[in-house]
PDB file of N, CA and C in Angstrom:
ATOM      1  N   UNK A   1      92.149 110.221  91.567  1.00  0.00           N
ATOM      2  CA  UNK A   1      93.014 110.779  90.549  1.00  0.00           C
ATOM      3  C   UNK A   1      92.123 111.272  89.412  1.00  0.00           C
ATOM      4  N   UNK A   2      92.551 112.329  89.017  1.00  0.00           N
ATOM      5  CA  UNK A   2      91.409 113.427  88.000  1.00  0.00           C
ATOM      6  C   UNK A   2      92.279 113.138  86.832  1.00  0.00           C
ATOM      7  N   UNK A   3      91.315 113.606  86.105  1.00  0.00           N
ATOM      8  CA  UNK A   3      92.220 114.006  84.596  1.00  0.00           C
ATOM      9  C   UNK A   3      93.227 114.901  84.420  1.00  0.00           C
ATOM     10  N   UNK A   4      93.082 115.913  85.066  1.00  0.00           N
ATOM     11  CA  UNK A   4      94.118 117.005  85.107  1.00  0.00           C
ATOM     12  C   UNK A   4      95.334 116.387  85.742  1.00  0.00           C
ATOM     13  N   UNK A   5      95.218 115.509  86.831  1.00  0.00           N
ATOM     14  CA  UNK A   5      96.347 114.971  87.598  1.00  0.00           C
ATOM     15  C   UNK A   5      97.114 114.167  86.717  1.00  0.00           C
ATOM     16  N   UNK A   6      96.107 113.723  85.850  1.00  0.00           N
ATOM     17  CA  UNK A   6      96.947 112.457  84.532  1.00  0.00           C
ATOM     18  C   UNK A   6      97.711 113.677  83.680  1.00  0.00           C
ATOM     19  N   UNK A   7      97.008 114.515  83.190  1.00  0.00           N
ATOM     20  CA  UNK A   7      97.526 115.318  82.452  1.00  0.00           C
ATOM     21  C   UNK A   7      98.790 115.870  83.051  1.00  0.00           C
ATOM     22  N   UNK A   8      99.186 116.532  83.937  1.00  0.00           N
ATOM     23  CA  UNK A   8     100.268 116.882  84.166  1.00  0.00           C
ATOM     24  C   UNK A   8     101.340 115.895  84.514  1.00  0.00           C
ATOM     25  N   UNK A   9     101.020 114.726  84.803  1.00  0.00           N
ATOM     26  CA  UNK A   9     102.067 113.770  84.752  1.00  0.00           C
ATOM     27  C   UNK A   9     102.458 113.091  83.556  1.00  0.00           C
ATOM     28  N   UNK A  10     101.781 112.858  82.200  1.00  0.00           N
ATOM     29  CA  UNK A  10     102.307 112.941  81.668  1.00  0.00           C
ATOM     30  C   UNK A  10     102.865 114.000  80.741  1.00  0.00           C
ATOM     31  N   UNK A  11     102.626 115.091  81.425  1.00  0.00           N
ATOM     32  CA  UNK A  11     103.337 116.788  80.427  1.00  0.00           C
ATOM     33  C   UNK A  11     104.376 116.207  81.151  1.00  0.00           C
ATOM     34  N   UNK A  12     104.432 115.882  82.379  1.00  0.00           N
ATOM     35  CA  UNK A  12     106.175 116.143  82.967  1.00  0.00           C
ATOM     36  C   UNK A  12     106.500 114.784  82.302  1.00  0.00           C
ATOM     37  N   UNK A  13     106.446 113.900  82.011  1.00  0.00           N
ATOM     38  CA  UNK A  13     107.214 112.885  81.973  1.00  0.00           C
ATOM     39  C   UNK A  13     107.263 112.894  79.920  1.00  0.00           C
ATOM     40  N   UNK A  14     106.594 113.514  79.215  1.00  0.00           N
ATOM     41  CA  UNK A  14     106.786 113.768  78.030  1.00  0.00           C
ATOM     42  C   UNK A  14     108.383 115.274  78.186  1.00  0.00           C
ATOM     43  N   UNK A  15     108.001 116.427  78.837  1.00  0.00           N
ATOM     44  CA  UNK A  15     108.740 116.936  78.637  1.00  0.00           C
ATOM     45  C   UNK A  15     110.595 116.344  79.199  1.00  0.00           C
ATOM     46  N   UNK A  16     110.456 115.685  79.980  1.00  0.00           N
ATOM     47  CA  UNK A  16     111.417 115.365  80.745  1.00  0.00           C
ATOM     48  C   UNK A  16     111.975 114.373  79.524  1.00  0.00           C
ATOM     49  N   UNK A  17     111.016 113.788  78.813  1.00  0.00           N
ATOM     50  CA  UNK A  17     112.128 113.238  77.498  1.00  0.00           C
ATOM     51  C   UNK A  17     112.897 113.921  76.420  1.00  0.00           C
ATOM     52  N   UNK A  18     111.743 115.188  76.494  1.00  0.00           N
ATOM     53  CA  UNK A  18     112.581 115.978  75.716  1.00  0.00           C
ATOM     54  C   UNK A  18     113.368 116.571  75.613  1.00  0.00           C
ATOM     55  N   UNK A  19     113.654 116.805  77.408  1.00  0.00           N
ATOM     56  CA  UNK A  19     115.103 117.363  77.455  1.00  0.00           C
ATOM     57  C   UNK A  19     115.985 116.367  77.653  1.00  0.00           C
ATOM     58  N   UNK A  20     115.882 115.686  78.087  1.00  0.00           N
ATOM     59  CA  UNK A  20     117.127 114.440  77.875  1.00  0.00           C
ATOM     60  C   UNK A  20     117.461 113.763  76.518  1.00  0.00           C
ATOM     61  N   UNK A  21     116.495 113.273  75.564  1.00  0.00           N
ATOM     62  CA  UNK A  21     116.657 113.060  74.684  1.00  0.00           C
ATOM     63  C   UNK A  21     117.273 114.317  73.513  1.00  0.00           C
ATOM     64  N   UNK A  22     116.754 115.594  73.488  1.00  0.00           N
ATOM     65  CA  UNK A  22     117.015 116.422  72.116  1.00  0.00           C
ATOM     66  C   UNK A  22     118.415 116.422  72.069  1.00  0.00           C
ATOM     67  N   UNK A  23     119.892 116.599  73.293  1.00  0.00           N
ATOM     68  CA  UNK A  23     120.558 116.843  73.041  1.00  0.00           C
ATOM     69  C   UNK A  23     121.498 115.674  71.889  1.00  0.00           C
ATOM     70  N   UNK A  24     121.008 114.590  72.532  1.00  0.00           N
ATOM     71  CA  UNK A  24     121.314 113.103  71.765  1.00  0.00           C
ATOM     72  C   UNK A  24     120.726 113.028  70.365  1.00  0.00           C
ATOM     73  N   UNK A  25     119.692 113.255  70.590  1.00  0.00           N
ATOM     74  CA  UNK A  25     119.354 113.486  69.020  1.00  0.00           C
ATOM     75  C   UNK A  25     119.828 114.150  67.822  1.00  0.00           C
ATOM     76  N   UNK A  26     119.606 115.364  68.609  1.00  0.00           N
ATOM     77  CA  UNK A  26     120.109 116.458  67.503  1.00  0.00           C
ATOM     78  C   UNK A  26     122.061 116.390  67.269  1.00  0.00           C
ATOM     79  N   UNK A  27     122.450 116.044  68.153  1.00  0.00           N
ATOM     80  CA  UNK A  27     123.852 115.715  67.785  1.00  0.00           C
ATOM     81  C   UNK A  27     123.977 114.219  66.904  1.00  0.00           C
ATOM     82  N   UNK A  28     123.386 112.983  66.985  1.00  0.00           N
ATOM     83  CA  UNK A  28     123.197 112.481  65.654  1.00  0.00           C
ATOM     84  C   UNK A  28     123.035 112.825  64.611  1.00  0.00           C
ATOM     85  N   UNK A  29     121.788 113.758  64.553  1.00  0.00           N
ATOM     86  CA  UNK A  29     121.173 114.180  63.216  1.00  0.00           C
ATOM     87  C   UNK A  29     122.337 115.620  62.531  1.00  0.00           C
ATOM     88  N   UNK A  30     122.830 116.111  63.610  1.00  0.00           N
ATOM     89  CA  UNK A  30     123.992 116.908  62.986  1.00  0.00           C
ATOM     90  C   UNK A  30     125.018 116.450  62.567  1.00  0.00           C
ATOM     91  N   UNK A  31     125.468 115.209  63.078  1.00  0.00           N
ATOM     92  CA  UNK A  31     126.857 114.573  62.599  1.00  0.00           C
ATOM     93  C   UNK A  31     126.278 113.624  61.476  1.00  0.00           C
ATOM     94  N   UNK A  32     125.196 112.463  61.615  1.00  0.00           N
ATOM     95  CA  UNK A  32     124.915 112.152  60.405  1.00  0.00           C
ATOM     96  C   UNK A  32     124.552 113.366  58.962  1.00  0.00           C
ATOM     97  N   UNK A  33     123.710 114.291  59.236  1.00  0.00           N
ATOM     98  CA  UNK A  33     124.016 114.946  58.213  1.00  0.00           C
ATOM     99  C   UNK A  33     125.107 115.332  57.557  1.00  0.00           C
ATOM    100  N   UNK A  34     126.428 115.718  58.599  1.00  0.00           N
ATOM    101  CA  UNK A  34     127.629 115.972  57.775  1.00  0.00           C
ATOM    102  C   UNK A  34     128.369 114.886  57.238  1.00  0.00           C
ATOM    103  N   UNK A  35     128.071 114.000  57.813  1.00  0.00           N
ATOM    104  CA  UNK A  35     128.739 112.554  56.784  1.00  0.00           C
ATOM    105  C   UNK A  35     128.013 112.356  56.279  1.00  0.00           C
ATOM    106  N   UNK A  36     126.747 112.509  55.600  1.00  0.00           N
ATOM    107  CA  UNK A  36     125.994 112.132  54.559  1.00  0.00           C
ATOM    108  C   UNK A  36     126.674 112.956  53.731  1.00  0.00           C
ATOM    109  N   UNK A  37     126.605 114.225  54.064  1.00  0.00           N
ATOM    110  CA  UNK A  37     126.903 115.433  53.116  1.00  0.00           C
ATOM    111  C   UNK A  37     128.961 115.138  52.232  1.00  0.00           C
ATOM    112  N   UNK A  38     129.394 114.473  53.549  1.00  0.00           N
ATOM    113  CA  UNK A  38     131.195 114.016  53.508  1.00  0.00           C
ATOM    114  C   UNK A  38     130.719 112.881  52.380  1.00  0.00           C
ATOM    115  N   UNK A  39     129.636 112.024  52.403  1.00  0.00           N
ATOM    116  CA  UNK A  39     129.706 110.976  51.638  1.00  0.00           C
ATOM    117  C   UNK A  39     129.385 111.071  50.118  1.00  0.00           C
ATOM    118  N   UNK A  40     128.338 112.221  50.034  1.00  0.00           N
ATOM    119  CA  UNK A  40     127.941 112.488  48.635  1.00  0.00           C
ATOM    120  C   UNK A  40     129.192 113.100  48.112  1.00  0.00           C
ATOM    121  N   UNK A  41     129.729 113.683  48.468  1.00  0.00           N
ATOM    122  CA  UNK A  41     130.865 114.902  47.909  1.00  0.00           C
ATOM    123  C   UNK A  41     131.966 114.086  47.544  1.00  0.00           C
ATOM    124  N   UNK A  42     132.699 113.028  48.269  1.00  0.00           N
ATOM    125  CA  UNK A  42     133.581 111.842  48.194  1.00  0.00           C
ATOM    126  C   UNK A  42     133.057 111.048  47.141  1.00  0.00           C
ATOM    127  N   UNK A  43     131.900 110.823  47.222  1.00  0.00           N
ATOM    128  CA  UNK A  43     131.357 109.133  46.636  1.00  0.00           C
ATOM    129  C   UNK A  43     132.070 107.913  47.106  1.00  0.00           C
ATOM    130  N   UNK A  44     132.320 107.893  48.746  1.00  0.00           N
ATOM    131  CA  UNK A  44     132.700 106.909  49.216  1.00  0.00           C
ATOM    132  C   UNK A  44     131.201 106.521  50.042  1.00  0.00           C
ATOM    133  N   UNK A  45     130.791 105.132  50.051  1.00  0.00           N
ATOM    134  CA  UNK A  45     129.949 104.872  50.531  1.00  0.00           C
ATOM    135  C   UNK A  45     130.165 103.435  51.335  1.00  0.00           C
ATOM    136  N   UNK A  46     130.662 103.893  52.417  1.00  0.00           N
ATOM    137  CA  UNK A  46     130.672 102.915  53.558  1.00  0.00           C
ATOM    138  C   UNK A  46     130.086 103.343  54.539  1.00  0.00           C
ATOM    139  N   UNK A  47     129.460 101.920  55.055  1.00  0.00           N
ATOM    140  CA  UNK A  47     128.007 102.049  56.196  1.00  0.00           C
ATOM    141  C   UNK A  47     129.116 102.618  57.637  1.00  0.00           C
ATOM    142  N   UNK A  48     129.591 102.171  57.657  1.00  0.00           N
ATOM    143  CA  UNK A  48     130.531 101.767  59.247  1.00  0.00           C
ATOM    144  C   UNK A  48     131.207 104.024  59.045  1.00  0.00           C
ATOM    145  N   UNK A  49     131.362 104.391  57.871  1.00  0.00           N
ATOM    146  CA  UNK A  49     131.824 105.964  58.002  1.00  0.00           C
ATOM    147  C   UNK A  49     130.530 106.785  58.503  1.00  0.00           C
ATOM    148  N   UNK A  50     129.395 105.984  58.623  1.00  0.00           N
ATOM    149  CA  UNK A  50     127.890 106.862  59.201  1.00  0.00           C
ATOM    150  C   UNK A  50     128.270 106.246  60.772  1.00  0.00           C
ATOM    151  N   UNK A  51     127.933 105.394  61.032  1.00  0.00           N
ATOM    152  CA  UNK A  51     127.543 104.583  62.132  1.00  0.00           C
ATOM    153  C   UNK A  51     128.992 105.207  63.319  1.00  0.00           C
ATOM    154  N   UNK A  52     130.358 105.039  63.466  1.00  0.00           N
ATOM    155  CA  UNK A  52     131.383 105.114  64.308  1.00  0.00           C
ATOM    156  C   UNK A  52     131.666 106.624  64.598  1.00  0.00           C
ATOM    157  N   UNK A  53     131.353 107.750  63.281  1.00  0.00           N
ATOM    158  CA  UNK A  53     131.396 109.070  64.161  1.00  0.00           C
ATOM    159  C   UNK A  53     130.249 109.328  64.481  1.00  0.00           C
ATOM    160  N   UNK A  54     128.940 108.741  64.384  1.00  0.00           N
ATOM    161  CA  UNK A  54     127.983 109.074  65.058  1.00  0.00           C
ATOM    162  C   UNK A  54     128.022 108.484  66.358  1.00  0.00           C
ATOM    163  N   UNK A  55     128.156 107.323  67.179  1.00  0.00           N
ATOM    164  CA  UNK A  55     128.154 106.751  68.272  1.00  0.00           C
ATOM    165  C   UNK A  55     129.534 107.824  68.605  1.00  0.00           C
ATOM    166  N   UNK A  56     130.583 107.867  68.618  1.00  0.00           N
ATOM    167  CA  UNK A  56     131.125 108.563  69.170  1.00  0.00           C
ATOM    168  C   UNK A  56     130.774 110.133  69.227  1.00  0.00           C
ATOM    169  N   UNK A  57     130.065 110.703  68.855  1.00  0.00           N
ATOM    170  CA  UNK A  57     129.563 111.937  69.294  1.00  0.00           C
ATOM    171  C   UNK A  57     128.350 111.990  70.278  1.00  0.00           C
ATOM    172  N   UNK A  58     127.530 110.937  70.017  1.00  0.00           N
ATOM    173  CA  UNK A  58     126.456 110.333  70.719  1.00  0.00           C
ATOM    174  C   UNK A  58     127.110 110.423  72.424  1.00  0.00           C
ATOM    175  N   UNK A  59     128.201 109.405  72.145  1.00  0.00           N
ATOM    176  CA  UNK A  59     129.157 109.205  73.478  1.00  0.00           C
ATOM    177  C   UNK A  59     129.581 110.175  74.025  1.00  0.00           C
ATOM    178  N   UNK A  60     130.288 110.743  73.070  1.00  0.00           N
ATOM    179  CA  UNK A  60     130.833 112.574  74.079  1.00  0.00           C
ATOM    180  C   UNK A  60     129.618 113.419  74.963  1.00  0.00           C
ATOM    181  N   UNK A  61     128.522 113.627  73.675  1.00  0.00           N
ATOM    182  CA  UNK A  61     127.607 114.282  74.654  1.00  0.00           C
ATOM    183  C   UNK A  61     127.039 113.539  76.029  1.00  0.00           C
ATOM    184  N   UNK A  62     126.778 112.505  76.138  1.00  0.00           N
ATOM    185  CA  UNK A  62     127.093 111.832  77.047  1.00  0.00           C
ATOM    186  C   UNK A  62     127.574 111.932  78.011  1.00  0.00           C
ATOM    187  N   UNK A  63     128.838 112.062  78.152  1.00  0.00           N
ATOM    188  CA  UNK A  63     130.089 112.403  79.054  1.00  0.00           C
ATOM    189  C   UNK A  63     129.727 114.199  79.206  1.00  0.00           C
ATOM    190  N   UNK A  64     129.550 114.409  78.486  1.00  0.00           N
ATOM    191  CA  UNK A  64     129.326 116.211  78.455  1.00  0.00           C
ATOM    192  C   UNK A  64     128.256 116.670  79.492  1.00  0.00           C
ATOM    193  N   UNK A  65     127.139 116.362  78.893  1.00  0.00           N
ATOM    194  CA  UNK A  65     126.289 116.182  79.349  1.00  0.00           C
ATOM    195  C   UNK A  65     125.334 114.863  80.880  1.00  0.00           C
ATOM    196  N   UNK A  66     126.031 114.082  80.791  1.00  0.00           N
ATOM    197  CA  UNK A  66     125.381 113.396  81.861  1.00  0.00           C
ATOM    198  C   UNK A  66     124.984 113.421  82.859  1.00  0.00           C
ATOM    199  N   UNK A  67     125.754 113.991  83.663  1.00  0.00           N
ATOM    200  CA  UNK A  67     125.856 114.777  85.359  1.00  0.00           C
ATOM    201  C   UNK A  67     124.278 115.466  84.974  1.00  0.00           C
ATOM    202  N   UNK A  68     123.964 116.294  83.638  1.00  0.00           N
ATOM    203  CA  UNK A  68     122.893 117.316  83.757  1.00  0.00           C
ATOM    204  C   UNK A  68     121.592 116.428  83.887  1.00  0.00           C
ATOM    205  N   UNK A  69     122.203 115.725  83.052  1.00  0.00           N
ATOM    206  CA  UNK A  69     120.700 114.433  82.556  1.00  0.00           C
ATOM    207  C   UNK A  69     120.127 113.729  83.677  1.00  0.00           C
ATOM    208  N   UNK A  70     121.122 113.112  84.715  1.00  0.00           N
ATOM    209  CA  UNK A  70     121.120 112.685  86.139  1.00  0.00           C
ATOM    210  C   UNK A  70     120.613 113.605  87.207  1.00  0.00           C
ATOM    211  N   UNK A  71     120.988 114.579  86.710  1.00  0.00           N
ATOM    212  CA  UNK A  71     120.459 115.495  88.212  1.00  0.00           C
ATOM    213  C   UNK A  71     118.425 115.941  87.408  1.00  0.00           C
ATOM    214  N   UNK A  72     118.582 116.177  86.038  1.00  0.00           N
ATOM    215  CA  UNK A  72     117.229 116.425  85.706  1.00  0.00           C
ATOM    216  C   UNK A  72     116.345 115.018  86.031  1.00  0.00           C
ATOM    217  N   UNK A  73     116.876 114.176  85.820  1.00  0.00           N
ATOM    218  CA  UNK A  73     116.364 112.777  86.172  1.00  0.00           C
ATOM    219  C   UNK A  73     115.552 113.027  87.722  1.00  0.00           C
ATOM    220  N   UNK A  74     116.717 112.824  88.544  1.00  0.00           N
ATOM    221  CA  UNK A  74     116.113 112.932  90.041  1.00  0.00           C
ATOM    222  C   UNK A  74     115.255 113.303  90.583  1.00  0.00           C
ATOM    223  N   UNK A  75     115.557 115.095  89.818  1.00  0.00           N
ATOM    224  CA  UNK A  75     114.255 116.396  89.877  1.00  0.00           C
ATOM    225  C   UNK A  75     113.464 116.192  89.973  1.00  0.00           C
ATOM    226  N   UNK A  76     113.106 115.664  88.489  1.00  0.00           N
ATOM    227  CA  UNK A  76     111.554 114.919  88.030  1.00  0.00           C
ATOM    228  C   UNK A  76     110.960 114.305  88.804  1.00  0.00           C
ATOM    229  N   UNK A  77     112.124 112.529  89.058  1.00  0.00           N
ATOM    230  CA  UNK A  77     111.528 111.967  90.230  1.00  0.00           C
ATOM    231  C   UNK A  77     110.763 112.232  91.530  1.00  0.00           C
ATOM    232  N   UNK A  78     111.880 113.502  91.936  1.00  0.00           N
ATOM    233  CA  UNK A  78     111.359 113.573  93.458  1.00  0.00           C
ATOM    234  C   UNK A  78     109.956 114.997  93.227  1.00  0.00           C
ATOM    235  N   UNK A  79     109.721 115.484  91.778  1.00  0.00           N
ATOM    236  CA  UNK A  79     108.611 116.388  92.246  1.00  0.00           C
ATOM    237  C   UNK A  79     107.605 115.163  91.838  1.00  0.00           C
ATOM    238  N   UNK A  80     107.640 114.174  91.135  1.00  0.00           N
ATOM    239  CA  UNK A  80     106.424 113.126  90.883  1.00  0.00           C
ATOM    240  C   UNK A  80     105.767 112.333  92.417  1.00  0.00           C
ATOM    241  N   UNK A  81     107.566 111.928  92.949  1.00  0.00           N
ATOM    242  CA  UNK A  81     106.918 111.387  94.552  1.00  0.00           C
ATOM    243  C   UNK A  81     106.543 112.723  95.139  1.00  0.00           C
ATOM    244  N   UNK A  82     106.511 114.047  95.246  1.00  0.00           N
ATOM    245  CA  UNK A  82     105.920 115.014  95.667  1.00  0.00           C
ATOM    246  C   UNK A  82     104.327 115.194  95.684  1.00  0.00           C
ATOM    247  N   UNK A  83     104.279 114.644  94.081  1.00  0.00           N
ATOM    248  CA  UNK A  83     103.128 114.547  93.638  1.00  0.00           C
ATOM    249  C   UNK A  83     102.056 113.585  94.373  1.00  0.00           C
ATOM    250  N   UNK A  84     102.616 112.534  94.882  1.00  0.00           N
ATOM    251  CA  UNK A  84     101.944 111.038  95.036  1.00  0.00           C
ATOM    252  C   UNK A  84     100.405 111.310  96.447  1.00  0.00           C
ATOM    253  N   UNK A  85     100.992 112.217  96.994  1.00  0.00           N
ATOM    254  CA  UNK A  85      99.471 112.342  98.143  1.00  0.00           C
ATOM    255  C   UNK A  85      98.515 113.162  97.423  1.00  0.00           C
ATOM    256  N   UNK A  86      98.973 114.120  96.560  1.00  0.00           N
ATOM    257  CA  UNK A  86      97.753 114.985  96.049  1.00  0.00           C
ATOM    258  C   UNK A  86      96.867 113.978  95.032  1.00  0.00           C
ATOM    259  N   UNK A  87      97.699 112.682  94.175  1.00  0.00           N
ATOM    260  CA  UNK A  87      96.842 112.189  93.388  1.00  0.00           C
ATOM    261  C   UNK A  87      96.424 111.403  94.251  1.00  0.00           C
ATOM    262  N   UNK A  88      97.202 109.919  95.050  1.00  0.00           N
ATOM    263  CA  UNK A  88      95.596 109.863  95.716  1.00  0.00           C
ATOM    264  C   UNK A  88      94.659 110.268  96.706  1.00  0.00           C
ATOM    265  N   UNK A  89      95.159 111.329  97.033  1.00  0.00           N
ATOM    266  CA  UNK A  89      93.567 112.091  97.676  1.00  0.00           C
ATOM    267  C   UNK A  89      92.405 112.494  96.256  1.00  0.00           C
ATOM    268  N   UNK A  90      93.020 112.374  95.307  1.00  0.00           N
ATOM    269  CA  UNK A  90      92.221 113.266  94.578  1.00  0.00           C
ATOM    270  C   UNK A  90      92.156 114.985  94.066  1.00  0.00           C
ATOM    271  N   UNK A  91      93.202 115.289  94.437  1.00  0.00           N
ATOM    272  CA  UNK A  91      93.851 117.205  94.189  1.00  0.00           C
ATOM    273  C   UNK A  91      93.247 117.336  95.024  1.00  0.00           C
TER     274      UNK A  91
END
C-alpha cells in the first residue's frame, strides 16, 4: 500500500462525509439562524425554542433525504471493497 493509495482513500472517505453530512448541517445552521434571528427580534429567550425546531428539521431532511444518503453510503462501500486487491498488491 503506497501513499497515493492512502491518499485516495481518505479523499473518498473525507468527501463521502461531506456529502452526507452538509445537507444536515446546513439545514441546522439555517434554521438555527432564523430562530436566533426570531429570538433577538421577540426578546424571548428560551433554550428548548433553538433546540425542537432544529431537531425537527434535522429529522425531515432525514426522511427527505435518506434513501440518497444510503444508497451514497453503499457506493462508497462497494468502490472501497473494489479497491481492496489493488492496495494489497501494491497499485
Amino acid at each position: 500500500m503506497n501513499v497515493d493509495s492512502v491518499i485516495d482513500v481518505v479523499r473518498i472517505g473525507l468527501t463521502l462525509a461531506a456529502k452526507l453530512g452538509g445537507p444536515v448541517l446546513i439545514t441546522a445552521l439555517v434554521v438555527g439562524l432564523l430562530i436566533s434571528i426570531f429570538q433577538s427580534a421577540t426578546q424571548i429567550q428560551e433554550v428548548t425554542l433553538s433546540f425542537v425546531p432544529k431537531a425537527l428539521a434535522v429529522a425531515i431532511v432525514f426522511v427527505i433525504a435518506g434513501n440518497w444518503m444510503i444508497t451514497e453510503l453503499i457506493d462508497t462501500t462497494h468502490q472501497l471493497f473494489d479497491m481492496v486487491p489493488t492496495l494489497i498488491n501494491g497499485g
